[in-house]
Structure formats: C-alpha cells, structure tokens
N, C-alpha and C. Protein backbone atom coordinates (compact mmCIF):
# COMPACT_ATOMS: atom_id res chain seq x y z
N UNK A 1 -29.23 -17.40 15.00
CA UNK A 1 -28.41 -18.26 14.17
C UNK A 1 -28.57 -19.71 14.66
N UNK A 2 -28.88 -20.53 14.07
CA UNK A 2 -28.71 -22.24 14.34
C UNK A 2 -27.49 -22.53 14.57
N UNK A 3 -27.82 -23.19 16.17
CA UNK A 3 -26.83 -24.02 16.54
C UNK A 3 -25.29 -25.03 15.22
N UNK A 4 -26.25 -25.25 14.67
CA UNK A 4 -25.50 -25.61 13.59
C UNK A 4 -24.59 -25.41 12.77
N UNK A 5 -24.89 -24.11 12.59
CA UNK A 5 -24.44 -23.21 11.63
C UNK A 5 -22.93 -22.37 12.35
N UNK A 6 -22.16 -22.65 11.07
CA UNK A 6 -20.52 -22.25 11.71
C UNK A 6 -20.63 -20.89 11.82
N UNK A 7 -19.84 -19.91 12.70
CA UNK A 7 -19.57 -18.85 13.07
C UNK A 7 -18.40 -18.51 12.06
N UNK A 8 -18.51 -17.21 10.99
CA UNK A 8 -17.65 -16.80 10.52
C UNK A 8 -16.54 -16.64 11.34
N UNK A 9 -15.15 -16.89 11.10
CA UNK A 9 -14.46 -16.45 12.14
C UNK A 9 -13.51 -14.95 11.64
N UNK A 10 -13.21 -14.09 12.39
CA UNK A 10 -12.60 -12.67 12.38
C UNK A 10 -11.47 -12.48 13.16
N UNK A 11 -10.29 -11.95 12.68
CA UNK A 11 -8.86 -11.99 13.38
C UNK A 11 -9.11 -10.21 13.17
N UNK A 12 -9.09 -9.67 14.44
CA UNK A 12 -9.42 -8.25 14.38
C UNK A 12 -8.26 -7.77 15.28
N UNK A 13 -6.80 -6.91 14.20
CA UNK A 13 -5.63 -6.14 14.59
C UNK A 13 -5.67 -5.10 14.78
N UNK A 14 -5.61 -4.62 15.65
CA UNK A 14 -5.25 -3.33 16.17
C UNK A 14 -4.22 -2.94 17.64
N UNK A 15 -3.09 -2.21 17.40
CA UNK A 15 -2.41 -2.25 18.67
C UNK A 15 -3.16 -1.05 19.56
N UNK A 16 -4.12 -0.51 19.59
CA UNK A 16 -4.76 0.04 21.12
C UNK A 16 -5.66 -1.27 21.19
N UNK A 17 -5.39 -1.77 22.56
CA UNK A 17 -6.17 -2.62 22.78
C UNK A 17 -7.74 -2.19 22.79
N UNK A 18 -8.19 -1.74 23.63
CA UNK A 18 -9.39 -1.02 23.54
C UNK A 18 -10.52 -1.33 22.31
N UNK A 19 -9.43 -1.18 20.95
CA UNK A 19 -10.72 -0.72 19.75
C UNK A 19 -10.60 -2.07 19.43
N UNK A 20 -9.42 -3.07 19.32
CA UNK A 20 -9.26 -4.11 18.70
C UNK A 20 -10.13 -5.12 20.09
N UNK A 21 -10.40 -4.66 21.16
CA UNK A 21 -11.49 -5.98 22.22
C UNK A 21 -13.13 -5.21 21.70
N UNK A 22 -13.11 -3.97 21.58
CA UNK A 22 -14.59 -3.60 21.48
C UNK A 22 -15.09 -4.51 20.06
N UNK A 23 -14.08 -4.12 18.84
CA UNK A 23 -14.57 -4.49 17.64
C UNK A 23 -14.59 -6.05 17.41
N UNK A 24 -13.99 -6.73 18.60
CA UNK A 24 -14.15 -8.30 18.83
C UNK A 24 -15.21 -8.38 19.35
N UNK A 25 -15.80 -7.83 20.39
CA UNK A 25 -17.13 -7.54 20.97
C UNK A 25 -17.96 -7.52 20.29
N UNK A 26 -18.09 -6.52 19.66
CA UNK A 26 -19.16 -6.41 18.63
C UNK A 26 -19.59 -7.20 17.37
N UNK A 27 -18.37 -8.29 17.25
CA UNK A 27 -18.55 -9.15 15.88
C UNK A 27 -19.13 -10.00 16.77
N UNK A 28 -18.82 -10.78 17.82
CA UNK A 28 -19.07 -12.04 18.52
C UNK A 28 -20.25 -11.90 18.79
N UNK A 29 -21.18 -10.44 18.99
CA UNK A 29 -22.57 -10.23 19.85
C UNK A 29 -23.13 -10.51 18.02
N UNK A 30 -22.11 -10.54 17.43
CA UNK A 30 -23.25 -10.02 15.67
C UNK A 30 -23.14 -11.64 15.15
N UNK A 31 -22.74 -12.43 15.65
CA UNK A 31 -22.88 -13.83 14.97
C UNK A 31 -21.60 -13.83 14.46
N UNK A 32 -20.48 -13.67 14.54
CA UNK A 32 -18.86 -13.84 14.14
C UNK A 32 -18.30 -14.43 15.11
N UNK A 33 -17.28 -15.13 15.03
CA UNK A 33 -16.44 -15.93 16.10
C UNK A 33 -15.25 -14.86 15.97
N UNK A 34 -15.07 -13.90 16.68
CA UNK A 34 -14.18 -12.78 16.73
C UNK A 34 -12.49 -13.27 17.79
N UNK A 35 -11.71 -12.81 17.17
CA UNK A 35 -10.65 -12.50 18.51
C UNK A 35 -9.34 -11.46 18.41
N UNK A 36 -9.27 -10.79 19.44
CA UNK A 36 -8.41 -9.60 19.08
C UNK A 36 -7.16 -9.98 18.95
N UNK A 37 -6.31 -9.09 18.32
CA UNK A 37 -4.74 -9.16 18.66
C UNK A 37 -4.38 -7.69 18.46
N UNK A 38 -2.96 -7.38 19.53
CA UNK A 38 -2.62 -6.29 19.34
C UNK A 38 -1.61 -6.21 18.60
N UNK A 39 -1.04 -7.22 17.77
CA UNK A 39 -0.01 -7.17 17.00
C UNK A 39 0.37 -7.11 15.25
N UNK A 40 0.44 -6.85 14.41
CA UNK A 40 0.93 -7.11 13.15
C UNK A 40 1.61 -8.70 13.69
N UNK A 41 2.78 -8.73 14.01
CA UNK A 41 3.32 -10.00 14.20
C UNK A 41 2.40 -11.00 14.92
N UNK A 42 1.58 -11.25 15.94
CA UNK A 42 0.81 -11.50 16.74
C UNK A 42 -0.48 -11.99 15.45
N UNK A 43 -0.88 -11.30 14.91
CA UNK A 43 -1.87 -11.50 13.57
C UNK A 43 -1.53 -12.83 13.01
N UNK A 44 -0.26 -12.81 12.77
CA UNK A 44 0.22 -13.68 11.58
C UNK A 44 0.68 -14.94 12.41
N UNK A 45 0.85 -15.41 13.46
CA UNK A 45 1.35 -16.34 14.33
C UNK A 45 -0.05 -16.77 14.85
N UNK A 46 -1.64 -15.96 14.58
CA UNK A 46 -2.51 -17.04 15.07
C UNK A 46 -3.53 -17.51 14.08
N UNK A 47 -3.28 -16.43 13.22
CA UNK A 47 -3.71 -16.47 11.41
C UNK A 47 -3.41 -18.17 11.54
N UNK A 48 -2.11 -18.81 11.09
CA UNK A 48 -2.15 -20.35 10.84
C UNK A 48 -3.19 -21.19 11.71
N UNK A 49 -2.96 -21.05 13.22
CA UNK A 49 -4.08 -21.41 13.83
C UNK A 49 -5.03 -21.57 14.37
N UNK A 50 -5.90 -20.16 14.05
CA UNK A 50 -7.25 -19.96 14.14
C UNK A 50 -7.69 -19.97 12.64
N UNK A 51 -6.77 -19.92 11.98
CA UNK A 51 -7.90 -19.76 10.27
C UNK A 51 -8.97 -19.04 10.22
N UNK A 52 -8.81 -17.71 10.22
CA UNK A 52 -9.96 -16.97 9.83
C UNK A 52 -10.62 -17.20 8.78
N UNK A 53 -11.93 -16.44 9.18
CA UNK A 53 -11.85 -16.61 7.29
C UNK A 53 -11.74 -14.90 7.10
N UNK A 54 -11.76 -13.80 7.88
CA UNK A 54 -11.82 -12.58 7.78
C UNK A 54 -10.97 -12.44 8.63
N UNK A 55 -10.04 -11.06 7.92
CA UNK A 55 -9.26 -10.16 8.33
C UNK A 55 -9.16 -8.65 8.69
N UNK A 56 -9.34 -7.75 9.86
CA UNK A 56 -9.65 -7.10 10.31
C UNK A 56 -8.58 -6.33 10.66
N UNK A 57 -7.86 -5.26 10.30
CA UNK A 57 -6.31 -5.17 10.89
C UNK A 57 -6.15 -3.18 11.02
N UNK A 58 -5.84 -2.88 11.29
CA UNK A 58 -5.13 -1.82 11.71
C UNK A 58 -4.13 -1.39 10.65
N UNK A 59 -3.99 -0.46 9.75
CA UNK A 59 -2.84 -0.12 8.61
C UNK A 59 -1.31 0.44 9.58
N UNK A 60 -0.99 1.28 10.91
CA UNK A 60 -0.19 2.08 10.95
C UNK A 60 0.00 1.26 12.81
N UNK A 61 0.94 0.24 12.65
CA UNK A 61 0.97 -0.40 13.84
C UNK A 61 2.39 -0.43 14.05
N UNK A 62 3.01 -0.17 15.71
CA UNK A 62 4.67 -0.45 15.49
C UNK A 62 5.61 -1.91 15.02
N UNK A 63 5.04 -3.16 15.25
CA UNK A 63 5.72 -4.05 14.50
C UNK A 63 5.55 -3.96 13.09
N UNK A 64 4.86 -4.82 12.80
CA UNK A 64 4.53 -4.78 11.39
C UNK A 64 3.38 -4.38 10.96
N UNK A 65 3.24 -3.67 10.11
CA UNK A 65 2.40 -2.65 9.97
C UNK A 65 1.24 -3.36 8.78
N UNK A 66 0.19 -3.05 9.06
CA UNK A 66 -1.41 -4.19 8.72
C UNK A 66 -1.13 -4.42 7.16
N UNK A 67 -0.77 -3.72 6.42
CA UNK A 67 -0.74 -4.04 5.06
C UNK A 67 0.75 -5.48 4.75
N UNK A 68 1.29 -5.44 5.18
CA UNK A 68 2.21 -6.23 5.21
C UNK A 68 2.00 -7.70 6.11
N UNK A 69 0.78 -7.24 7.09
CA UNK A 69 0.66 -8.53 8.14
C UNK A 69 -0.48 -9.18 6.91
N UNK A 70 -1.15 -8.30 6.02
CA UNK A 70 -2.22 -9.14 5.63
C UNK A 70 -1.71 -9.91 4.50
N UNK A 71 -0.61 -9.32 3.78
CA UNK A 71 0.24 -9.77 2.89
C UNK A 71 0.33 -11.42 3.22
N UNK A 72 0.99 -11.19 3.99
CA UNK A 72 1.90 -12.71 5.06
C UNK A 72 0.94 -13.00 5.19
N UNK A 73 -0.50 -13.05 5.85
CA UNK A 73 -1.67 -13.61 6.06
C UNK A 73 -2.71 -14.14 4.96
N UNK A 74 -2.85 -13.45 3.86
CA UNK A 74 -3.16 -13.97 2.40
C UNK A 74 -2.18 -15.22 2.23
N UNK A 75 -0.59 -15.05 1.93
CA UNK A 75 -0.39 -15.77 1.60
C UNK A 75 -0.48 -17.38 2.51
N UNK A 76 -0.87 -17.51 3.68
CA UNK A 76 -1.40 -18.38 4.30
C UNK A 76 -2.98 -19.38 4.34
N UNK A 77 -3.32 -17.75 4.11
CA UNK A 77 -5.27 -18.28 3.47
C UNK A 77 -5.39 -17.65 2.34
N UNK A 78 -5.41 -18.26 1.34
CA UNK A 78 -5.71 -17.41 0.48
C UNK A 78 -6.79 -16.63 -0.06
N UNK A 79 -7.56 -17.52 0.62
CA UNK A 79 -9.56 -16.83 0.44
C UNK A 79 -10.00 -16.07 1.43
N UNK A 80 -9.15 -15.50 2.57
CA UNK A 80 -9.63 -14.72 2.93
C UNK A 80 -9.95 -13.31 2.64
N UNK A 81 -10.77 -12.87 4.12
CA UNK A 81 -11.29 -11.84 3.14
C UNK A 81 -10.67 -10.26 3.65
N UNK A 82 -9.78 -9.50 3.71
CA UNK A 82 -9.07 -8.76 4.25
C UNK A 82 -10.07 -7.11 4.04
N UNK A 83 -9.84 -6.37 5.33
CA UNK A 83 -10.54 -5.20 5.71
C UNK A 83 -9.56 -4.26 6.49
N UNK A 84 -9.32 -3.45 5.83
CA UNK A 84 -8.22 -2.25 6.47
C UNK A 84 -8.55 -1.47 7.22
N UNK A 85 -8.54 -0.90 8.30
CA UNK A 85 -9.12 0.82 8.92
C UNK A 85 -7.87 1.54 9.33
N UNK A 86 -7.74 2.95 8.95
CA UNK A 86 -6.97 3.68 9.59
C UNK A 86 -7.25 4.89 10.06
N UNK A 87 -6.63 5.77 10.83
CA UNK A 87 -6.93 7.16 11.13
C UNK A 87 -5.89 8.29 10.07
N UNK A 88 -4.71 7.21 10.14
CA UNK A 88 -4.00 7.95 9.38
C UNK A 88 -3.53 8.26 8.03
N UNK A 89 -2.39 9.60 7.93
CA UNK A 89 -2.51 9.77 6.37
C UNK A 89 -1.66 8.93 5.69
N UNK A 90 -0.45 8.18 6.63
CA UNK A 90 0.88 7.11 6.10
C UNK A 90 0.31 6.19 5.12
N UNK A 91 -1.37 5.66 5.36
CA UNK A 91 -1.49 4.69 4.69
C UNK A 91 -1.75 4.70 3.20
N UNK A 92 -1.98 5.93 3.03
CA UNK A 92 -2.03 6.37 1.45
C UNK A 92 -0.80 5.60 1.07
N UNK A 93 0.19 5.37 1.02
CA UNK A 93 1.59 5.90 1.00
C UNK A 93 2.03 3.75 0.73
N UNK A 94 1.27 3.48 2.07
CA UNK A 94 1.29 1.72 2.66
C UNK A 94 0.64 0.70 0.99
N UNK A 95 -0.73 1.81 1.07
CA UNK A 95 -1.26 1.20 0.35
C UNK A 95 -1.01 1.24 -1.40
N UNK A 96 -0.61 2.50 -1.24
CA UNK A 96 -0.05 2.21 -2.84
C UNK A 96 0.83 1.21 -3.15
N UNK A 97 1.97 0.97 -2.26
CA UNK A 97 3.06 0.37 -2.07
C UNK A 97 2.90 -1.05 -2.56
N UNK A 98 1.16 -1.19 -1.98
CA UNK A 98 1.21 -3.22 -1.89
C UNK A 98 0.09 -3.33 -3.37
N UNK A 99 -0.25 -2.23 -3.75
CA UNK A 99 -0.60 -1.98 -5.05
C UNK A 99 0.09 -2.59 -6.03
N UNK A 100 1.56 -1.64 -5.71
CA UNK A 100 2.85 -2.31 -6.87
C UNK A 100 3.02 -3.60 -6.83
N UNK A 101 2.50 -4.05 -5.58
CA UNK A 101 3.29 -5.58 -6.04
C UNK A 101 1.62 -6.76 -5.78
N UNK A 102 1.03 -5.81 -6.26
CA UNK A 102 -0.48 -6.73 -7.20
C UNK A 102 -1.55 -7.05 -5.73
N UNK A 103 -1.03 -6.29 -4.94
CA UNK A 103 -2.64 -6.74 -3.67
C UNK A 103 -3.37 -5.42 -3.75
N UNK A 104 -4.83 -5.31 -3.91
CA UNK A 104 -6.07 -4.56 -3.78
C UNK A 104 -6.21 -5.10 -2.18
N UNK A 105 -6.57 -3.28 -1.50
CA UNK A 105 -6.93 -3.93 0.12
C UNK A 105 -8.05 -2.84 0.10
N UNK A 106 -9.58 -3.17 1.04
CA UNK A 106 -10.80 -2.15 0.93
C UNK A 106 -9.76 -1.66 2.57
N UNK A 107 -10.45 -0.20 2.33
CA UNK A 107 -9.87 0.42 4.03
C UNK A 107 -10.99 1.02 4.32
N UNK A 108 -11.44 1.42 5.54
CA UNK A 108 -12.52 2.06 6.19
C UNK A 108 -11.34 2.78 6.61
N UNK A 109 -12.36 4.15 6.96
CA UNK A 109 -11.33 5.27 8.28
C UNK A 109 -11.88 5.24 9.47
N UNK A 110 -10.88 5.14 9.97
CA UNK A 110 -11.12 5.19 11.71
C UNK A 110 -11.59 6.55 11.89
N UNK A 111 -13.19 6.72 13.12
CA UNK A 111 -13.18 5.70 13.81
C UNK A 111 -14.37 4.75 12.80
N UNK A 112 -14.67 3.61 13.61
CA UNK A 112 -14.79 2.59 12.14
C UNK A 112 -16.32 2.54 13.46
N UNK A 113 -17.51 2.87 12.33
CA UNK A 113 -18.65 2.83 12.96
C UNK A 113 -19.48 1.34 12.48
N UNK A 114 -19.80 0.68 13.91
CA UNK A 114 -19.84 -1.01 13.84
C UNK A 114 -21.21 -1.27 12.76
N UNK A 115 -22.01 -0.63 12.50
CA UNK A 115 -22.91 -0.97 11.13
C UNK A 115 -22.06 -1.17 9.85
N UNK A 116 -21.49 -0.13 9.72
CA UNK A 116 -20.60 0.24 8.81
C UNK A 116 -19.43 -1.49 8.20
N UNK A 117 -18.83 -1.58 9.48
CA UNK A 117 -18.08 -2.50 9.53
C UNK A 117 -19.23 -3.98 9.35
N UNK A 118 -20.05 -4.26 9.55
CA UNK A 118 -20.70 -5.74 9.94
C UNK A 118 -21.29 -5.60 8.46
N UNK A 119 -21.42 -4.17 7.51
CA UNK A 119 -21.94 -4.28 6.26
C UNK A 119 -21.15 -4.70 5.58
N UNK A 120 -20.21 -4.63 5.63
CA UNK A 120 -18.95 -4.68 4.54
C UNK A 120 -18.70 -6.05 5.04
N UNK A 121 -18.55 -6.79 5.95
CA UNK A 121 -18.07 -8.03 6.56
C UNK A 121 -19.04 -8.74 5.88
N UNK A 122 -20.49 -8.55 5.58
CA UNK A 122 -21.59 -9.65 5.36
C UNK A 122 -21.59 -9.22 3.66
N UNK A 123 -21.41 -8.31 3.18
CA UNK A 123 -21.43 -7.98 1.93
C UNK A 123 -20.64 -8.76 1.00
C-alpha cells in the first residue's frame, strides 16, 4: 500500500478480549487501521473519536449489546459500514428487533474466518 494512501479505519467489538485483539491484528497486518474494544458502551465513546469508517462488533455482549451499539454508532457516522458476528441464537431475536425500526445489519457466525471477514470488509 502507498505511503500515501489512508488506512481504512475498523472499530472491532467484542467483549472476549482475545477475538476482538486477534481480529484487530489481522485487519492492521491486511492494510486497515484496526482497534479493539471490549465494550458495546466503549464502541460508542471512541466511535466519535476515532471515526471509523467500519464497524466490526459482537451481537450478544453484557453492556450494550452490538446491534444497539451500532445503532448509536450509525447515528454518529452515518456512512459507515457496519458488520455483525455472533455465535449465538439471541441474535435472531436482536436482529429482527432493529429490523422494526428500519436498520438492515450483514452478520457473519462466529467463529468468523479472517478471509471471510477481509472479503466482506473490501467488498
């Protein structure tokens, strides 16, 4: 990539730390300006000042739970570009929910295999 050339940037949520530093890892080695958070709330407090332009989040988290952080986070950027992963079945449930009130979110299932993810990010 040329020096020049801006680094997409990626706000990647997940509360096990672990998947949310690897999958920062892996964007930053792929040409993304990545950084983790383990929070729903935490998301949305660095969302204003890092300005992603991509959103990376976790659906089934104990604060606030990813469909609702991206909510609050759309309405901050509005062009971003939001990416769901879960393991679990709650989010059926999350995601219909933010359906009703007019947001479309893409979800991958955990575990979220990093081709997989860097296709959909560049796509």
């Amino acid at each position: 990539m040329p020096e020049n050339q801006v680094r997409p940037k990626v706000l990647v949520v997940d509360d096990e730390q672990v998947i949310a530093n690897t999958l920062a890892m892996i964007l930053n080695q792929s040409g993304f300006e990545a950084k983790p958070v383990y929070s729903g709330e935490k998301a949305v407090e660095l969302a204003s000042t890092f300005q992603p332009d991509m959103l990376i989040t976790d659906v089934i988290m104990a604060d606030l739970n990813g469909i609702d952080a991206a909510i609050r986070i759309r309405a901050l950027l509005p062009k971003i570009k939001i990416l769901l992963f879960s393991g679990q079945a709650a989010t059926a449930d999350l995601l219909e929910k933010a359906r009703t009130q007019g947001y479309e979110f893409e979800i991958l299932a955990k575990p979220v295999h990093p081709q997989d993810l860097l296709s959909k990010l560049r796509g």
